[in-house]
Protein backbone atom coordinates (compact mmCIF):
# COMPACT_ATOMS: atom_id res chain seq x y z
CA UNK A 1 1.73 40.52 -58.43
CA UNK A 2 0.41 41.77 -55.05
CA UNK A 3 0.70 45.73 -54.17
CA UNK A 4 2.89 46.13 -51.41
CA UNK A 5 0.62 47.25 -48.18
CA UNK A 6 0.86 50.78 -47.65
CA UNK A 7 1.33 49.49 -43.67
CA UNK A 8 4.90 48.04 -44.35
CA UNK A 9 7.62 49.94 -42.65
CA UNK A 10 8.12 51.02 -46.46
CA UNK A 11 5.16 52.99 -46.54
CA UNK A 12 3.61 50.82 -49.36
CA UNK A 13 3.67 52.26 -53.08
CA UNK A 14 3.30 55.68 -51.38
CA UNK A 15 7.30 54.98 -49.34
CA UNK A 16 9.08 55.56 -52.77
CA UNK A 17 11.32 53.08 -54.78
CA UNK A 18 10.94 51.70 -57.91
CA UNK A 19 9.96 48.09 -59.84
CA UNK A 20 13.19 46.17 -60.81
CA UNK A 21 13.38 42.63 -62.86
CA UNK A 22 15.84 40.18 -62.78
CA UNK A 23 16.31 36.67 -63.75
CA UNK A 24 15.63 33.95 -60.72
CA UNK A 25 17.29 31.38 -62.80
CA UNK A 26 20.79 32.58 -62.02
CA UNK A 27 20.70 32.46 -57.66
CA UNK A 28 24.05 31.65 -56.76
CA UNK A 29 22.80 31.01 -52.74
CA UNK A 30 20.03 29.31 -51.32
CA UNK A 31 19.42 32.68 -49.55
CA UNK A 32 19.39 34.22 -52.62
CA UNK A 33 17.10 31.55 -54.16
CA UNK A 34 14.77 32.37 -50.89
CA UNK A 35 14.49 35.57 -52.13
CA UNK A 36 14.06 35.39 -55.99
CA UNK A 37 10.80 33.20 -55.06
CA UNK A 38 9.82 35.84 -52.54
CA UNK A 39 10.29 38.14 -55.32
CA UNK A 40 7.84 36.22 -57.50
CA UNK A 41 5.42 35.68 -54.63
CA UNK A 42 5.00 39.52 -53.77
CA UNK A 43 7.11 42.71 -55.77
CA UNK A 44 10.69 43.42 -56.54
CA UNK A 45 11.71 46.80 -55.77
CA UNK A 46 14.56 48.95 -55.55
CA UNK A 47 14.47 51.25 -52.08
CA UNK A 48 15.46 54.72 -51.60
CA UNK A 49 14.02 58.23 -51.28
CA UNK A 50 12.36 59.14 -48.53
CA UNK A 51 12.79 61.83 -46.23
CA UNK A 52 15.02 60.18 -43.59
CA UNK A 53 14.07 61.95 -40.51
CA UNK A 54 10.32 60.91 -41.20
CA UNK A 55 11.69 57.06 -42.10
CA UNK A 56 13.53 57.58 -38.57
CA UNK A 57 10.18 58.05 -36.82
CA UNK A 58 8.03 55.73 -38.62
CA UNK A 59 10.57 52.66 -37.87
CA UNK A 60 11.07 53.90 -34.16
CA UNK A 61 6.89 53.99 -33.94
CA UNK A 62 7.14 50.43 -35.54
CA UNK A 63 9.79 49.18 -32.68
CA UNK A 64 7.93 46.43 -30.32
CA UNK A 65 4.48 46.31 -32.61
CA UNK A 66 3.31 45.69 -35.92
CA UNK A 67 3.19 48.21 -39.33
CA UNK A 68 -0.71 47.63 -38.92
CA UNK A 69 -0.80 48.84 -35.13
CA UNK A 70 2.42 51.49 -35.80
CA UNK A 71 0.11 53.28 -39.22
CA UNK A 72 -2.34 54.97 -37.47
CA UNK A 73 0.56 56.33 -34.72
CA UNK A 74 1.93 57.68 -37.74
CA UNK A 75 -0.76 58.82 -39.75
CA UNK A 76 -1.83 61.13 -36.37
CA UNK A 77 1.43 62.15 -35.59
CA UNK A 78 1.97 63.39 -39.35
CA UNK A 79 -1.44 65.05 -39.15
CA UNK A 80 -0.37 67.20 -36.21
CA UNK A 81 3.49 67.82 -36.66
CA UNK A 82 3.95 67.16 -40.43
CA UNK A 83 4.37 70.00 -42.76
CA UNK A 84 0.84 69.74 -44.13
CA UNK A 85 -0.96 68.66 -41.10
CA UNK A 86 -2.22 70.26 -37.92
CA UNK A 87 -2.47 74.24 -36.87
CA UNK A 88 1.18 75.43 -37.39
CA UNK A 89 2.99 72.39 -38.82
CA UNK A 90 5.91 74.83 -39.72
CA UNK A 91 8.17 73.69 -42.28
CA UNK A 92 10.22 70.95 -40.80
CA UNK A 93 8.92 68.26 -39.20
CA UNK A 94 12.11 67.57 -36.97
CA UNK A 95 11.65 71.04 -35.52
CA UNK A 96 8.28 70.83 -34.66
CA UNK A 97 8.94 67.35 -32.78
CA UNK A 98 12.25 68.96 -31.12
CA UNK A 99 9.88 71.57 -29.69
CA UNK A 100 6.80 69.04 -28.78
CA UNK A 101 5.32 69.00 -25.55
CA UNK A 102 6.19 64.72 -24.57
CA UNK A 103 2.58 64.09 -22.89
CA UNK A 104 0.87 65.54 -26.21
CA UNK A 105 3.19 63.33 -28.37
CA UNK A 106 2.18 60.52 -26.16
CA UNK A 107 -0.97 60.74 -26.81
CA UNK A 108 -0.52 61.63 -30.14
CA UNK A 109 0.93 57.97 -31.26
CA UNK A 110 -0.75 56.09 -28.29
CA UNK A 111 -1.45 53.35 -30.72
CA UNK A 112 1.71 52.35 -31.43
CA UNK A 113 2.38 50.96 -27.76
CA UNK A 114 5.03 51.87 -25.43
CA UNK A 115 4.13 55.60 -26.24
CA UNK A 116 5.48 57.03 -23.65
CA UNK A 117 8.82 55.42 -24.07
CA UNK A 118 8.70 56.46 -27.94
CA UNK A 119 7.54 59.98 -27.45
CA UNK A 120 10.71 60.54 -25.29
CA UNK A 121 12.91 58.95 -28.26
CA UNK A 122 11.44 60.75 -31.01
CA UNK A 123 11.89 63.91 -29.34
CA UNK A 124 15.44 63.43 -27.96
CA UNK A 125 16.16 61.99 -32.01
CA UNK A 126 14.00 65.49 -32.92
CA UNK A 127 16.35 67.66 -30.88
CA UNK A 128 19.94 65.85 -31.74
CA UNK A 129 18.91 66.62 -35.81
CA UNK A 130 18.24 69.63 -35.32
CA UNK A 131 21.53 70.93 -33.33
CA UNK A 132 23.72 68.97 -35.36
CA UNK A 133 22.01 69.13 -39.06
CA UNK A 134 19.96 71.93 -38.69
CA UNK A 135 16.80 70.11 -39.49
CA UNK A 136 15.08 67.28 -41.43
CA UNK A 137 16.71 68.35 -44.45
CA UNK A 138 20.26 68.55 -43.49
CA UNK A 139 19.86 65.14 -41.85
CA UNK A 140 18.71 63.97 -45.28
CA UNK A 141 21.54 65.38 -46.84
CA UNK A 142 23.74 63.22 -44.62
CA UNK A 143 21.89 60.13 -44.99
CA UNK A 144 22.22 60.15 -48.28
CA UNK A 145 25.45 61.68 -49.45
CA UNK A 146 27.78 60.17 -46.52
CA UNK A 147 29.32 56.84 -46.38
CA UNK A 148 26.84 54.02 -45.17
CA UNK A 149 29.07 52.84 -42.34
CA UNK A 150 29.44 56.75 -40.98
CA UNK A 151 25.62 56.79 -41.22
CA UNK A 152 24.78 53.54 -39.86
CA UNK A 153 27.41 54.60 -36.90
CA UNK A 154 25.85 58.19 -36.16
CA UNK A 155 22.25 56.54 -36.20
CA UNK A 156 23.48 53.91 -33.52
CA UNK A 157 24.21 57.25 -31.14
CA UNK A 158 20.58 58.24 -31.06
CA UNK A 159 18.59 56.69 -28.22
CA UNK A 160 16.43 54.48 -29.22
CA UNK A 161 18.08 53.46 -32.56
CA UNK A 162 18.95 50.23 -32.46
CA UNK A 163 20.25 47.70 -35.94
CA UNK A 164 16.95 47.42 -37.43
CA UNK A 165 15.80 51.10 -37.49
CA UNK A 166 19.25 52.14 -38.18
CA UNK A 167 19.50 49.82 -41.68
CA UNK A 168 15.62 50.55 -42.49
CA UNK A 169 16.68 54.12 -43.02
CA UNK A 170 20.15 53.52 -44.76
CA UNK A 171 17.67 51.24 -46.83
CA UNK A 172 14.26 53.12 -47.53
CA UNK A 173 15.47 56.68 -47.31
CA UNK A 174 19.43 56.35 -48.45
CA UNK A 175 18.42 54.10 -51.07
CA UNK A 176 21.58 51.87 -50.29
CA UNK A 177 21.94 48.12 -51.79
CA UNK A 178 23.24 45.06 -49.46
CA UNK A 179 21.42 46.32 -46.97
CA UNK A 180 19.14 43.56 -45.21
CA UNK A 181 17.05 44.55 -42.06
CA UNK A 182 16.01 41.92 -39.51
CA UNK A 183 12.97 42.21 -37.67
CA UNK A 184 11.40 39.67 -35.98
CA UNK A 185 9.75 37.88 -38.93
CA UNK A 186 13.53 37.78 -40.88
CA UNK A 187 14.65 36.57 -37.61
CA UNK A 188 12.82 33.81 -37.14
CA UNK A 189 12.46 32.80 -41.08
CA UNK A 190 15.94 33.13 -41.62
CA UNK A 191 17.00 30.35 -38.76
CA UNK A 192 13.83 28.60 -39.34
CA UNK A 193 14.46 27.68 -43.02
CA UNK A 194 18.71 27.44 -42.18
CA UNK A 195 19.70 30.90 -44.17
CA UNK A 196 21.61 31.44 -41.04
CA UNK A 197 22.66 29.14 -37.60
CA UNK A 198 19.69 28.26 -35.44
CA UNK A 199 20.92 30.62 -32.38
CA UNK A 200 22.19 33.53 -34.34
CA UNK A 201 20.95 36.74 -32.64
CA UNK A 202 19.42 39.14 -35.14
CA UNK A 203 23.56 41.03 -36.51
CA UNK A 204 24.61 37.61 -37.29
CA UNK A 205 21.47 36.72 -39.29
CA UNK A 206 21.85 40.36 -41.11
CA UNK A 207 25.42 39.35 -41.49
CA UNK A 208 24.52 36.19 -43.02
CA UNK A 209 21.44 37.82 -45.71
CA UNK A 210 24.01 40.75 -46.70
CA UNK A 211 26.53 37.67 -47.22
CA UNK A 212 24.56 35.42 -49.07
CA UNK A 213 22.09 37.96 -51.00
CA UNK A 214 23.08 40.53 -54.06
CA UNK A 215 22.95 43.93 -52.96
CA UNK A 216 19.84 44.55 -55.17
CA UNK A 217 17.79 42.35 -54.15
CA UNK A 218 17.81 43.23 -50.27
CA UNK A 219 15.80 44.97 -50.05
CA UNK A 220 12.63 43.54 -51.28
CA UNK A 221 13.77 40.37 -49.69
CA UNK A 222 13.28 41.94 -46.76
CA UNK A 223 10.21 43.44 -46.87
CA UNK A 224 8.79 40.76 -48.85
CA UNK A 225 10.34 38.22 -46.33
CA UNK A 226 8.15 40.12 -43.52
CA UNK A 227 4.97 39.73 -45.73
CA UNK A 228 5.68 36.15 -46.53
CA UNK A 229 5.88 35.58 -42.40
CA UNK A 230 2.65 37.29 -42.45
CA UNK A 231 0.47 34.91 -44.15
CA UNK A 232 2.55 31.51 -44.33
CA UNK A 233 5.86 31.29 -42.08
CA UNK A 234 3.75 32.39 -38.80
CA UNK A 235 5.36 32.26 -35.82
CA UNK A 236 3.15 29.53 -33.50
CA UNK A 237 1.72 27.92 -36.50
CA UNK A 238 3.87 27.91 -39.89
CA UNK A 239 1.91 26.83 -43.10
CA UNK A 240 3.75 23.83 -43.78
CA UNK A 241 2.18 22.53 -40.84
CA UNK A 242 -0.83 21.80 -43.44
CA UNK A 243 1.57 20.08 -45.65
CA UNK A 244 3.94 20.90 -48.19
CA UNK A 245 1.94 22.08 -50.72
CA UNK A 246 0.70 24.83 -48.43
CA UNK A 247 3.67 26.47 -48.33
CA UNK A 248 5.61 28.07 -51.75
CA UNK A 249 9.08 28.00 -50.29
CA UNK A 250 8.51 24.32 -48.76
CA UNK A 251 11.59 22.94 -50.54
CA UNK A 252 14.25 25.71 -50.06
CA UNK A 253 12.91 25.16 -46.44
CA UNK A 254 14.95 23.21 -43.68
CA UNK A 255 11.86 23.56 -41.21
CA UNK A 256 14.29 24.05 -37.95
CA UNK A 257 12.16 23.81 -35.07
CA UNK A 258 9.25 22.71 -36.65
CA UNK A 259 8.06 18.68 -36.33
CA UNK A 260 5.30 18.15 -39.35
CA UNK A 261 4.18 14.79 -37.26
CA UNK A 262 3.50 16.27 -34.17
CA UNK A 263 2.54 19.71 -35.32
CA UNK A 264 4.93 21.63 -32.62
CA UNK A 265 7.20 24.31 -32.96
CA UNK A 266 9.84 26.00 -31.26
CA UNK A 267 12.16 28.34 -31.34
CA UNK A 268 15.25 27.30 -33.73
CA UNK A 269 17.59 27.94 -31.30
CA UNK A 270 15.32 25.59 -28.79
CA UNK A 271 15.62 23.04 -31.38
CA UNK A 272 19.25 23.43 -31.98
CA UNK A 273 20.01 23.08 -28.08
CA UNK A 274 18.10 19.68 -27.81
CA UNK A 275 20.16 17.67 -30.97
């Protein structure tokens, strides 16, 4: 079974969590049948763990741009502000980014794109945790111990925090099961193979994965569903496209927006409009 890449917004084998098995014979969904093969294809893990303030920053680095392109962002901005990186780290990371000059943090995570934009967040984010938790740690604390609704809410407050960044860190720092993040790759895969309605923006897909898929097993179906858009359900040029056998979910696959004859593809919710 593949390693999962350290560049995943789950930081890899080094983010935390923990191998889990279960029995694919048993999926009571197609959704959920979507996943046990994903699980197969790539790991099956059970999130939870991280420090939540750094899983805050790493998904808002990640926002607009791949893991790949988002690492090294993150990699220099833990090397400067991180507790065992740079000159005078100090011993919360959330401080030292409350207290960050923005044109040095700029340039600091330049790689990740729109770094200006993302400086500004990460240090408004930086100063909010700080007044109201104290730090990294109290923040943690919260993530963790409150109620995933009252989290997911008070994330949703913090500029920049949108759905997505919000559930990865209810996910891959509060450990918390039925949660499903969608990113661009669930977002398209999920329409694409009819786990969800061809136009549904990216809550009602969530909606529909969280519905449809058993709390412990959302997690890796999520991360696993981004790796499997990686290297077969692409967005201009989908592996079935080479025929079925090309593809390892071809049959739990209703191929919206995608005509094998004349090797197009469009957007489901293209598709949907012109039937």
């Amino acid at each position: 079974m593949p390693e999962e890449p350290a560049e995943n917004i789950s930081g890899g084998s080094a983010g935390g969590g923990v191998e889990v098995d279960f029995d694919p014979a048993d999926a009571g969904t197609r959704a959920e049948a979507v996943v046990d093969e994903l699980g197969e294809l790539y790991w099956r893990k059970a999130y939870g763990g991280q420090d939540a303030f750094t899983c805050l920053v790493r998904t808002i680095l990640s926002q607009n741009t791949s893991d790949v392109a988002s690492q090294p962002a993150h990699d220099s901005l833990m090397a400067r502000y991180g507790r065992d990186g740079g000159d005078d780290p100090g011993d919360d990371l959330a401080a030292a980014l409350a207290d960050a000059e923005q044109s040095e943090l700029a340039e600091t995570i330049q790689s990740a794109g729109l770094y200006n934009q993302k400086s500004e967040m990460i240090i408004g984010a930086a100063e909010e945790i700080v007044e109201e938790f104290g730090g990294a740690d109290g923040f943690d604390a919260f993530v963790r111990d409150e109620g995933p609704e009252a989290v997911r809410d008070r994330l949703l407050e913090i500029r920049g925090v949108g759905p997505k960044t919000a559930d990865c860190v209810l996910l891959f720092a509060g450990g918390r099961g039925g949660v499903f993040p969608v990113d661009t790759h669930v977002h398209r895969i999920a329409r694409r193979m009819g786990l969800a309605p061809p136009d549904a923006d990216h809550e009602t897909v969530r909606e529909h994965l969280e519905r449809d898929v058993p709390a412990e097993k959302c997690g890796f179906g999520h991360t696993a569903m981004i790796q499997f858009g990686r290297e077969y359900c692409k967005a201009r040029k989908p592996a079935c496209l080479d025929g079925p056998e090309a593809c390892p979910l071809y049959d739990l696959c209703d191929r919206v927006g995608v005509d094998e004859i004349d090797e197009t593809v469009v957007d489901p919710a293209e598709a949907a409009g012109t039937e």
